[in-house]
PDB file of N, CA and C in Angstrom:
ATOM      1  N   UNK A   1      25.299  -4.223 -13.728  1.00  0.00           N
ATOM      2  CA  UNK A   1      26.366  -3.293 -14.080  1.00  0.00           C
ATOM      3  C   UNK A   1      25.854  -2.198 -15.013  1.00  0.00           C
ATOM      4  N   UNK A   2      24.917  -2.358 -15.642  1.00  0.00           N
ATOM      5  CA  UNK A   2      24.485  -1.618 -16.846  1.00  0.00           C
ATOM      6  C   UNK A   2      23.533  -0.756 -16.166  1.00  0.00           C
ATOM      7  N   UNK A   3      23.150  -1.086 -15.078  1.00  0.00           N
ATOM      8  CA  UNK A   3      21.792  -0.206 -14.293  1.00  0.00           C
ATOM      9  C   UNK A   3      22.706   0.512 -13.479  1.00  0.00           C
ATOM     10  N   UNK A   4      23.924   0.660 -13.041  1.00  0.00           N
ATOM     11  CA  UNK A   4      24.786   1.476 -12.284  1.00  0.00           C
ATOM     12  C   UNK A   4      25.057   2.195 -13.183  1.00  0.00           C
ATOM     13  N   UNK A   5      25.900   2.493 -14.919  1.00  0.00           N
ATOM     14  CA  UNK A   5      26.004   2.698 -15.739  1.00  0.00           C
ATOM     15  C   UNK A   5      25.129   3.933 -15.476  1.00  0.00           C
ATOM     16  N   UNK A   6      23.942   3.308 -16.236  1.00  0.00           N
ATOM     17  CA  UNK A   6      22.554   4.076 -16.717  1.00  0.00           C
ATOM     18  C   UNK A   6      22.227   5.111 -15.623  1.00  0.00           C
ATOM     19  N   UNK A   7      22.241   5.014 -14.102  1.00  0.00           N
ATOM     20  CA  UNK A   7      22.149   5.818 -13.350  1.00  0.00           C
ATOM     21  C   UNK A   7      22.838   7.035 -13.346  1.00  0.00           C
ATOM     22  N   UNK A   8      24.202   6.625 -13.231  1.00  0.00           N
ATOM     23  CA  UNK A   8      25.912   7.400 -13.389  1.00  0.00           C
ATOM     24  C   UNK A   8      25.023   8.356 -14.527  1.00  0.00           C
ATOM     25  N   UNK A   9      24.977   8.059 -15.526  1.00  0.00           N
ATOM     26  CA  UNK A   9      24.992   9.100 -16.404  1.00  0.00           C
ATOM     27  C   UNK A   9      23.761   9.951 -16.586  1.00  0.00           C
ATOM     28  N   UNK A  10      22.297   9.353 -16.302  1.00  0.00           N
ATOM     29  CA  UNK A  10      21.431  10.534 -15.932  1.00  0.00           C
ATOM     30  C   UNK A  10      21.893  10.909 -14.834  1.00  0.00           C
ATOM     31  N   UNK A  11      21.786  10.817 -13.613  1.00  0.00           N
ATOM     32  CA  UNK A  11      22.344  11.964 -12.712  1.00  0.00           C
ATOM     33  C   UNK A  11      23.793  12.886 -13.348  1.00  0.00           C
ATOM     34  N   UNK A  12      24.398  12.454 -14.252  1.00  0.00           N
ATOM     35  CA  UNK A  12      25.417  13.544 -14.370  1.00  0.00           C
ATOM     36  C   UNK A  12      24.695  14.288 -15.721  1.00  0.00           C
ATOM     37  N   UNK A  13      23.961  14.048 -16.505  1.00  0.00           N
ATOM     38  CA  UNK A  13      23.078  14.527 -17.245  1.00  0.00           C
ATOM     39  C   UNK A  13      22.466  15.911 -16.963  1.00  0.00           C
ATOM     40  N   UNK A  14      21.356  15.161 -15.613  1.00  0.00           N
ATOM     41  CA  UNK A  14      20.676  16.013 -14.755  1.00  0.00           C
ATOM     42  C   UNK A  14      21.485  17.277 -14.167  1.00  0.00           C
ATOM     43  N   UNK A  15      22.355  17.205 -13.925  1.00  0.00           N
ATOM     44  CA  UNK A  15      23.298  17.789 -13.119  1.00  0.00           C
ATOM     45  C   UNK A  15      24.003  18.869 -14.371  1.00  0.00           C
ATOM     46  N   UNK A  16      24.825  18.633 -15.268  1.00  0.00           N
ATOM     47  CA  UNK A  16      24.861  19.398 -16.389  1.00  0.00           C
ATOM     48  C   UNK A  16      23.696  20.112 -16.406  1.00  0.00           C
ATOM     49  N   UNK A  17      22.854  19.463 -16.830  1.00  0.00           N
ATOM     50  CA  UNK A  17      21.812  20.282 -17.294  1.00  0.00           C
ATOM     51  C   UNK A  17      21.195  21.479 -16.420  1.00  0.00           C
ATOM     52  N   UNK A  18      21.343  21.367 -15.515  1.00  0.00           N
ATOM     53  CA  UNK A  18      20.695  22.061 -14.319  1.00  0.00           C
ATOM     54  C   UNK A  18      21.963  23.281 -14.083  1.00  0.00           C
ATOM     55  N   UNK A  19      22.900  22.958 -14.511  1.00  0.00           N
ATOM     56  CA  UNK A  19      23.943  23.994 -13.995  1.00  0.00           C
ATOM     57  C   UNK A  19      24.132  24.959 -15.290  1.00  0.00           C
ATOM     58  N   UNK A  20      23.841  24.209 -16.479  1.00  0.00           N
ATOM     59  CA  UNK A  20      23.858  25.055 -17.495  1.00  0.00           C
ATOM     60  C   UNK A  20      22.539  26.095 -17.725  1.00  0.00           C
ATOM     61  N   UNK A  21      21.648  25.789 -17.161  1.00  0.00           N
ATOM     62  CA  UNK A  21      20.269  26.181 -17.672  1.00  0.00           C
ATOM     63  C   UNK A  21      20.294  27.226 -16.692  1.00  0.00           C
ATOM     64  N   UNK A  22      20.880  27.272 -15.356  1.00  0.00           N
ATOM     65  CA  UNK A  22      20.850  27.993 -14.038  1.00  0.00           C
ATOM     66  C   UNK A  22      21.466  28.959 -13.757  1.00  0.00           C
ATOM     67  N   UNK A  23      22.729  29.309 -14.470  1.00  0.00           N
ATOM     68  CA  UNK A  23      23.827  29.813 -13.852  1.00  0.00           C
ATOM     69  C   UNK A  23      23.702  31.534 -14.757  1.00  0.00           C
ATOM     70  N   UNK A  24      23.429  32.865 -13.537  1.00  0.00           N
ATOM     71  CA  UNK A  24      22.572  33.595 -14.107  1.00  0.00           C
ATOM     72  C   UNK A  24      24.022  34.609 -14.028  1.00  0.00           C
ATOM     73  N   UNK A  25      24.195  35.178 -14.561  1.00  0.00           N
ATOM     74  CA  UNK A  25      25.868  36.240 -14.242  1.00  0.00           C
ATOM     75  C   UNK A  25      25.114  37.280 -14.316  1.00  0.00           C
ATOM     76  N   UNK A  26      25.671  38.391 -13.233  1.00  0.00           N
ATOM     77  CA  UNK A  26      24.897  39.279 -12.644  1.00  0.00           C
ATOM     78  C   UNK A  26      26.167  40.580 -13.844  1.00  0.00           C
ATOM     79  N   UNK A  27      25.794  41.538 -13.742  1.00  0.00           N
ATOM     80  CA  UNK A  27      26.766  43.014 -14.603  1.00  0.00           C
ATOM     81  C   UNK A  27      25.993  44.085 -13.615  1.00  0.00           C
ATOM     82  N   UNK A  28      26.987  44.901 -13.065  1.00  0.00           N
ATOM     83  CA  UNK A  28      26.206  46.082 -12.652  1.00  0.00           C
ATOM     84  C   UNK A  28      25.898  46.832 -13.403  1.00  0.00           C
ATOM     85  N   UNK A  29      25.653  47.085 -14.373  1.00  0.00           N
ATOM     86  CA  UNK A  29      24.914  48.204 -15.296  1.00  0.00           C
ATOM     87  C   UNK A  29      23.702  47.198 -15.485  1.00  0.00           C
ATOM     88  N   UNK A  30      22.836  46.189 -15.607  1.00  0.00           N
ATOM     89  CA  UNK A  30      21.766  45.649 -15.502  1.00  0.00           C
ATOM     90  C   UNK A  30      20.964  44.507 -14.404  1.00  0.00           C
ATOM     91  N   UNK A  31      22.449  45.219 -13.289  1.00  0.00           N
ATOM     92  CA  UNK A  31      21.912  44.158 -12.239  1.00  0.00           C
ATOM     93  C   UNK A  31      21.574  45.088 -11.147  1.00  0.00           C
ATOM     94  N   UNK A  32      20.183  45.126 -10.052  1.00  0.00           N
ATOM     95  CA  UNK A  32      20.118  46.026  -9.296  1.00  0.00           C
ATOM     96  C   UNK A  32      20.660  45.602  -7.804  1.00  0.00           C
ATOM     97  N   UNK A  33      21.867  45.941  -7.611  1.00  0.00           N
ATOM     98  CA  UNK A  33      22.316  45.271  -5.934  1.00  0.00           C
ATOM     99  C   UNK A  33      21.656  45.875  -4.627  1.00  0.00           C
ATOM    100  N   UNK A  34      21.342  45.178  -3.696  1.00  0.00           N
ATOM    101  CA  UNK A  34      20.835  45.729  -2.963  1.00  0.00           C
ATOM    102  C   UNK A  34      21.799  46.142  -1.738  1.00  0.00           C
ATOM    103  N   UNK A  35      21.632  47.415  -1.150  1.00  0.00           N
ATOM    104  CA  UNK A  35      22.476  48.072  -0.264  1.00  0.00           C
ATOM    105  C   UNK A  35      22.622  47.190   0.647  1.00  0.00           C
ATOM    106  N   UNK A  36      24.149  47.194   1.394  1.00  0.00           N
ATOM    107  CA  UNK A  36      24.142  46.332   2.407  1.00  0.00           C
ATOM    108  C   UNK A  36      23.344  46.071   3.559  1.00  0.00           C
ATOM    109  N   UNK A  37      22.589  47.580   3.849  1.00  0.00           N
ATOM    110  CA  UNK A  37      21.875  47.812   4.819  1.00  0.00           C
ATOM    111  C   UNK A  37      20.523  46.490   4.831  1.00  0.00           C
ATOM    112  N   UNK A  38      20.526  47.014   3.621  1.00  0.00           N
ATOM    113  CA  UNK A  38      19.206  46.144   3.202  1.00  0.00           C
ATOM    114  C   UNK A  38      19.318  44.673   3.211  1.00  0.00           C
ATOM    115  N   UNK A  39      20.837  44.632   2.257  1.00  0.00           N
ATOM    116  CA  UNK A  39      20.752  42.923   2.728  1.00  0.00           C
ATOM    117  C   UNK A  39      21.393  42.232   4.324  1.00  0.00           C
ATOM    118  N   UNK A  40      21.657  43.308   5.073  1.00  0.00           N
ATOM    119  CA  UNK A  40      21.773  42.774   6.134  1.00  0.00           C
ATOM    120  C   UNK A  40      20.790  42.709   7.077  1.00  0.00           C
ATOM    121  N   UNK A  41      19.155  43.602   6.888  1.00  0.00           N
ATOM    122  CA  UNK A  41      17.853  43.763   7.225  1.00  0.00           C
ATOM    123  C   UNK A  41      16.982  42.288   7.096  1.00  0.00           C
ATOM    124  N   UNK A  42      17.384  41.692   5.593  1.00  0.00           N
ATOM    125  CA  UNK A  42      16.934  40.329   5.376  1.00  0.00           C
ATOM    126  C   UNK A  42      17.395  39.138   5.448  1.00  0.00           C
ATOM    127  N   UNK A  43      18.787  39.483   6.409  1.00  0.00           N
ATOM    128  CA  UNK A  43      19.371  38.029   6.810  1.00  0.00           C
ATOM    129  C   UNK A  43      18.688  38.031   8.232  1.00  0.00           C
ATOM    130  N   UNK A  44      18.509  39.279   9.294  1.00  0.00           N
ATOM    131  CA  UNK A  44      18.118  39.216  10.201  1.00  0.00           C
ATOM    132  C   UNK A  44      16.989  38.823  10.554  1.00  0.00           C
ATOM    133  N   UNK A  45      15.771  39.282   9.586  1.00  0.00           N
ATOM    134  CA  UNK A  45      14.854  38.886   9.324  1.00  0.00           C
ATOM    135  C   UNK A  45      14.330  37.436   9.212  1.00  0.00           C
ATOM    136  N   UNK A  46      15.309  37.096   7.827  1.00  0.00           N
ATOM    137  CA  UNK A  46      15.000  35.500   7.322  1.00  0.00           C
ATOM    138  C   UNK A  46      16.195  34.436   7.647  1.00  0.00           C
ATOM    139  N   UNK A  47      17.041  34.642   8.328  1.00  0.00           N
ATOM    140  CA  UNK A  47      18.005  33.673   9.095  1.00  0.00           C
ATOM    141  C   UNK A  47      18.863  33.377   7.877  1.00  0.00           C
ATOM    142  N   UNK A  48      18.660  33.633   6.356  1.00  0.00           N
ATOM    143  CA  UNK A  48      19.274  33.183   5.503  1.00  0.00           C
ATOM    144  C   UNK A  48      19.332  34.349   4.407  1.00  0.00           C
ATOM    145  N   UNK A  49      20.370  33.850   3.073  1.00  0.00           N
ATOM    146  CA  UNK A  49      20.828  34.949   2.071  1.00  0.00           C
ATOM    147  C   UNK A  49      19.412  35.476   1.336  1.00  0.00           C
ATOM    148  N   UNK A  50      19.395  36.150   0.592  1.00  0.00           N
ATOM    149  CA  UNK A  50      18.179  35.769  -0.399  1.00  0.00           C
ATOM    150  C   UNK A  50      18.897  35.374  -1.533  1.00  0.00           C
ATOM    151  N   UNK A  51      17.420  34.833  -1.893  1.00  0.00           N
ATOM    152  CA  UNK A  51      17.531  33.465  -3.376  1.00  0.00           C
ATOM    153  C   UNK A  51      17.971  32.206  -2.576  1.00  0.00           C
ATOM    154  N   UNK A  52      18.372  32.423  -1.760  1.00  0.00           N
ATOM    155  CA  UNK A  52      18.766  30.503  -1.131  1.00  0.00           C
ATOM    156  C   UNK A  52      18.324  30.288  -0.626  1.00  0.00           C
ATOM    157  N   UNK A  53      18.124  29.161  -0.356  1.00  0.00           N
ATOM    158  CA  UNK A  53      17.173  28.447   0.625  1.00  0.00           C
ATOM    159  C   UNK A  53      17.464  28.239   1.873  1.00  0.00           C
ATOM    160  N   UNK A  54      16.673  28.355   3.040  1.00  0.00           N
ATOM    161  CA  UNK A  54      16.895  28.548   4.448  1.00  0.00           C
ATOM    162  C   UNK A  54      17.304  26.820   4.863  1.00  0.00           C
ATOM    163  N   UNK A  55      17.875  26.836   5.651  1.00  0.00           N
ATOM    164  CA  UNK A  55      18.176  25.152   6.141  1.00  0.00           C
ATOM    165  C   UNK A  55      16.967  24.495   6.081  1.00  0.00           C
ATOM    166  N   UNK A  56      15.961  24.719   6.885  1.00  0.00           N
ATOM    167  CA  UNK A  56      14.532  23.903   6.964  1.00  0.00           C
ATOM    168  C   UNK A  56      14.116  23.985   5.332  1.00  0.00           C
ATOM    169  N   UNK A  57      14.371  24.348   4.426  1.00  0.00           N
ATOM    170  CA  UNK A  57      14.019  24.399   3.326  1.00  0.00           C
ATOM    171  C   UNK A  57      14.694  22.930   2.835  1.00  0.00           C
ATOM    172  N   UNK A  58      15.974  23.043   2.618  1.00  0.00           N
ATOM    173  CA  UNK A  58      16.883  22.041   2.359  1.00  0.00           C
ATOM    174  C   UNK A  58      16.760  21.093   3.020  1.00  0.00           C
ATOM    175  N   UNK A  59      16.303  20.410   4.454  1.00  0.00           N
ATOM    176  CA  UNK A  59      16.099  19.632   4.940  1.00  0.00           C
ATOM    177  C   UNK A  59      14.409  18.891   4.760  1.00  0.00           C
ATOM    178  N   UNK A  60      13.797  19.411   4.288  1.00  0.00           N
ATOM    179  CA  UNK A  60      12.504  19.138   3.958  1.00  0.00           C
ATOM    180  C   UNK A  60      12.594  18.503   1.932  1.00  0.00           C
ATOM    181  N   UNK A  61      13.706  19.530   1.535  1.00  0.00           N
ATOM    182  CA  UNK A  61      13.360  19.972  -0.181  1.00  0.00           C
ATOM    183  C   UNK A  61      14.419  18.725  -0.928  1.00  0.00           C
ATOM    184  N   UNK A  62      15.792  19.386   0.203  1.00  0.00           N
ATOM    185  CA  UNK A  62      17.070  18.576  -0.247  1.00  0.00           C
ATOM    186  C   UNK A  62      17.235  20.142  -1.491  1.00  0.00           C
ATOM    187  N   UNK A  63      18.623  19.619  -2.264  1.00  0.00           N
ATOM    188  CA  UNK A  63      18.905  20.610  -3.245  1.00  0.00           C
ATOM    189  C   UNK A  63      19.238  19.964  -4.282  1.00  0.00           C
ATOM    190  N   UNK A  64      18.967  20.664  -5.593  1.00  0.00           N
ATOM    191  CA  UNK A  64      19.656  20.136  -7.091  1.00  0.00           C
ATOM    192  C   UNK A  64      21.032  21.065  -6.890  1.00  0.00           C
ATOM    193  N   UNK A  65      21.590  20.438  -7.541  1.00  0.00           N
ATOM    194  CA  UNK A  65      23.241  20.772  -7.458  1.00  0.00           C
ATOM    195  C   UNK A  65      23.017  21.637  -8.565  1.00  0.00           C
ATOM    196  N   UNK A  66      23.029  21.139  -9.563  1.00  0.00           N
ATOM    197  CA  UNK A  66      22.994  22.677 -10.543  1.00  0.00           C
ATOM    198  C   UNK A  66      23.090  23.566 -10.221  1.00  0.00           C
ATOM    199  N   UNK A  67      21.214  24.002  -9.801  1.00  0.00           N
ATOM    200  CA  UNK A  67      20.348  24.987  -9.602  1.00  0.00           C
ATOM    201  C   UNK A  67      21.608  25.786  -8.055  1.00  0.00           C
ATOM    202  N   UNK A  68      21.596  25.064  -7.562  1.00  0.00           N
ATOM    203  CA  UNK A  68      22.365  25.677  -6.369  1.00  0.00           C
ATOM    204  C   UNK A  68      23.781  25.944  -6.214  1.00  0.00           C
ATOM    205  N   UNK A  69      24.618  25.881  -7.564  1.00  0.00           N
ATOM    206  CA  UNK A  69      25.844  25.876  -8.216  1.00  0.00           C
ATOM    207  C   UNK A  69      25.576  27.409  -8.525  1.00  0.00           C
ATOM    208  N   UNK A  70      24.528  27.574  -9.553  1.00  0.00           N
ATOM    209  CA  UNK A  70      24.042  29.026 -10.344  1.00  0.00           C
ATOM    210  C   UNK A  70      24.129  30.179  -9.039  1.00  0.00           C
ATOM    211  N   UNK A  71      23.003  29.398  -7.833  1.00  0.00           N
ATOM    212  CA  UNK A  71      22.770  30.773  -7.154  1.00  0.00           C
ATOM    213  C   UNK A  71      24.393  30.822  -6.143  1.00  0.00           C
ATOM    214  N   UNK A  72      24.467  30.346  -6.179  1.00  0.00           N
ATOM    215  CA  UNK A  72      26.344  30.219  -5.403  1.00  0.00           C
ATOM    216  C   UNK A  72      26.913  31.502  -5.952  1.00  0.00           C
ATOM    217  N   UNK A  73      26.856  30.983  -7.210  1.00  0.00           N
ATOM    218  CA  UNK A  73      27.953  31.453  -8.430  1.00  0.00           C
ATOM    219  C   UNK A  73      27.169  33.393  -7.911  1.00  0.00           C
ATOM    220  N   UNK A  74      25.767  33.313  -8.466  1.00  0.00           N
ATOM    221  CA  UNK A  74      25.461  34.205  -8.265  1.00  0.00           C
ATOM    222  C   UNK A  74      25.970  35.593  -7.083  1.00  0.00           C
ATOM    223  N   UNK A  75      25.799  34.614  -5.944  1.00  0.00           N
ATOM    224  CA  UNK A  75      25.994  35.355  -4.699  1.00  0.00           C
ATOM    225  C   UNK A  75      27.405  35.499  -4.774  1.00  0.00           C
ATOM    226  N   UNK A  76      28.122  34.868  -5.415  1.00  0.00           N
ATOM    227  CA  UNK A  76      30.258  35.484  -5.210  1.00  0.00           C
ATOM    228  C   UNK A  76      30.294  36.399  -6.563  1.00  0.00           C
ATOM    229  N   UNK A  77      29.456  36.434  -7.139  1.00  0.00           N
ATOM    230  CA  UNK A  77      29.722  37.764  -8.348  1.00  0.00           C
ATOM    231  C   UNK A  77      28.835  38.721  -7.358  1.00  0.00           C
ATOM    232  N   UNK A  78      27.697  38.767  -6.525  1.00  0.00           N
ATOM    233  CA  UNK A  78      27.151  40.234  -6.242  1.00  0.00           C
ATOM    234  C   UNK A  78      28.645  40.727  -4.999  1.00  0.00           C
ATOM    235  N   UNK A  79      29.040  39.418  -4.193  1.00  0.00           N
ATOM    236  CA  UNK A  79      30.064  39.760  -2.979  1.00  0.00           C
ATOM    237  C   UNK A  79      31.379  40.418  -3.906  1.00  0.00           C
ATOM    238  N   UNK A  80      31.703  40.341  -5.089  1.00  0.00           N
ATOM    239  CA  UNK A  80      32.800  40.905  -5.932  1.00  0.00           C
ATOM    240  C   UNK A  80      32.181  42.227  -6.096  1.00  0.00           C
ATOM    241  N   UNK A  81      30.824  42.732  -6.407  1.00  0.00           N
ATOM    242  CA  UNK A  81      30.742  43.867  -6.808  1.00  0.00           C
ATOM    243  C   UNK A  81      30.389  44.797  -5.293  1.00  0.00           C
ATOM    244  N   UNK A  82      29.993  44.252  -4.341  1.00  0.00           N
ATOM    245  CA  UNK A  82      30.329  45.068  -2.881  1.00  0.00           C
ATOM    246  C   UNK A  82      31.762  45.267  -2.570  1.00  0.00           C
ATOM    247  N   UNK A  83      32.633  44.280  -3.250  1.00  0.00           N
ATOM    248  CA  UNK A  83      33.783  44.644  -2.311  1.00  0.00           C
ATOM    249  C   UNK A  83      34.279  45.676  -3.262  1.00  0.00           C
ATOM    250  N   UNK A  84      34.220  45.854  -4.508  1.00  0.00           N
ATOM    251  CA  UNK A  84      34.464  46.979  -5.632  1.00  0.00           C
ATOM    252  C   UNK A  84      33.967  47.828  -4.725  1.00  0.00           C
ATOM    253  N   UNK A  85      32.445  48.456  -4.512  1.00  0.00           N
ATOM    254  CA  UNK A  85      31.955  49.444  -4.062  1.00  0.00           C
ATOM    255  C   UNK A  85      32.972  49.927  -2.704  1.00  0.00           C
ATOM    256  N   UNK A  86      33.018  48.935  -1.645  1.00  0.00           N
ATOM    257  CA  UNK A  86      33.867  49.266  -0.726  1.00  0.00           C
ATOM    258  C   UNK A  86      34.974  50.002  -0.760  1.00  0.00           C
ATOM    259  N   UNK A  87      35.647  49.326  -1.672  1.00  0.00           N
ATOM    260  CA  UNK A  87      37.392  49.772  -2.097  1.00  0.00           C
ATOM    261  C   UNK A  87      37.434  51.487  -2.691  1.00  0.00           C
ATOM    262  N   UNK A  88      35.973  51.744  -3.587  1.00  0.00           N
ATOM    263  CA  UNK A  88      35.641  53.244  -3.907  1.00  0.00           C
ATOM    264  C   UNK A  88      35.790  54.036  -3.063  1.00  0.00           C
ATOM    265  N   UNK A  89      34.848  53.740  -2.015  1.00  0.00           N
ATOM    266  CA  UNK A  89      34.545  54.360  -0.668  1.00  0.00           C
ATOM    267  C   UNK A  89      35.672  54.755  -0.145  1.00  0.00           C
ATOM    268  N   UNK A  90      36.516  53.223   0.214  1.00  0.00           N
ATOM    269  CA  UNK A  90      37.396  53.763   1.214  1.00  0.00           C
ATOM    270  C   UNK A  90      38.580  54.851   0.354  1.00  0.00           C
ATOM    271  N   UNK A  91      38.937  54.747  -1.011  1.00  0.00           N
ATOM    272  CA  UNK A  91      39.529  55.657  -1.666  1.00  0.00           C
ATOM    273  C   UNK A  91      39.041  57.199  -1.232  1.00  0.00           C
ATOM    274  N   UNK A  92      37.697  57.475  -1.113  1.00  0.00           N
ATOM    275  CA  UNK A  92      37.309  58.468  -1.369  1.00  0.00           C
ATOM    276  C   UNK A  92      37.464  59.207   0.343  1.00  0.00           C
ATOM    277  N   UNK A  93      37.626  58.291   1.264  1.00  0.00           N
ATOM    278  CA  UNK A  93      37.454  58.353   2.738  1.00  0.00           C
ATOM    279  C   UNK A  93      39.033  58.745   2.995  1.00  0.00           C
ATOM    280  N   UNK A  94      40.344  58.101   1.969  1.00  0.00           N
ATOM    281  CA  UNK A  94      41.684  58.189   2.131  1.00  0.00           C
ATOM    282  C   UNK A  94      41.783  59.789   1.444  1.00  0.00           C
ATOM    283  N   UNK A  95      41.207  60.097   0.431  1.00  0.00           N
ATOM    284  CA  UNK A  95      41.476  61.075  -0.309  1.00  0.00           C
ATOM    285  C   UNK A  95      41.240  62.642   1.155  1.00  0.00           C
ATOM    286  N   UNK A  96      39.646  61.891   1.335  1.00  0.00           N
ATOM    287  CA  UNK A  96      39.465  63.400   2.339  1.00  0.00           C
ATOM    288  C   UNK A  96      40.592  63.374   3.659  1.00  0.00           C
ATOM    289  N   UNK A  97      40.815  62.642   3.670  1.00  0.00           N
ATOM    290  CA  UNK A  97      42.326  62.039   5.292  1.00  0.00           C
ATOM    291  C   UNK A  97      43.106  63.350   4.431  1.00  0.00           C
ATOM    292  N   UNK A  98      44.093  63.117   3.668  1.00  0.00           N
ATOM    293  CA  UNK A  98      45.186  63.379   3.054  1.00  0.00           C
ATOM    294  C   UNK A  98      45.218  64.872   2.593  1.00  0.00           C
ATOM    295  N   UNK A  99      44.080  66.030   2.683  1.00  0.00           N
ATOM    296  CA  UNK A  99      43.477  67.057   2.473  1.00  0.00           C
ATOM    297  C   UNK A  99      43.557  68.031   3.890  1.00  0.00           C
TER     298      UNK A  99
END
């Protein structure tokens, strides 16, 4: 019972730890995003996002939850600051309509 215990809590240890140490928050004034063009050049390319790992990666590597919590996190703060950019655009696309 004490070796189930002892397990339970390094893996949730590990796991804290890995999510705290990992988790990188992107700001557009010091974060450089890459144009969609571009990141849609390197999904075609590499079958997968960048910074994550391709399936055969994960099936060979497996994943730390943390570490792969952070780049998650990562990738839905850069998808928040495309859809900002978008919403500019299309303002600026409604403005010339209405002219």
């Amino acid at each position: 019972m004490k070796t189930k215990f002892f397990l339970c809590l390094l893996l949730f240890i590990l796991i804290f730890l890995n999510f705290t140490t990992s988790s990188a928050r992107i700001s557009k004034d010091e974060y450089q995003l890459s144009t969609l063009d571009e990141l849609e050049n390197y999904i075609k390319q590499n079958k997968h996002l960048p910074d994550i790992p391709s399936a055969t990666e994960v099936e060979a590597n497996g994943i730390q939850l943390g570490e792969m919590q952070g780049k998650l996190l990562k990738k839905i703060e850069e998808l928040t600051l495309y859809v900002i950019e978008l919403k500019k655009e299309i303002k600026q696309i409604k403005k010339g309509k209405k002219k």
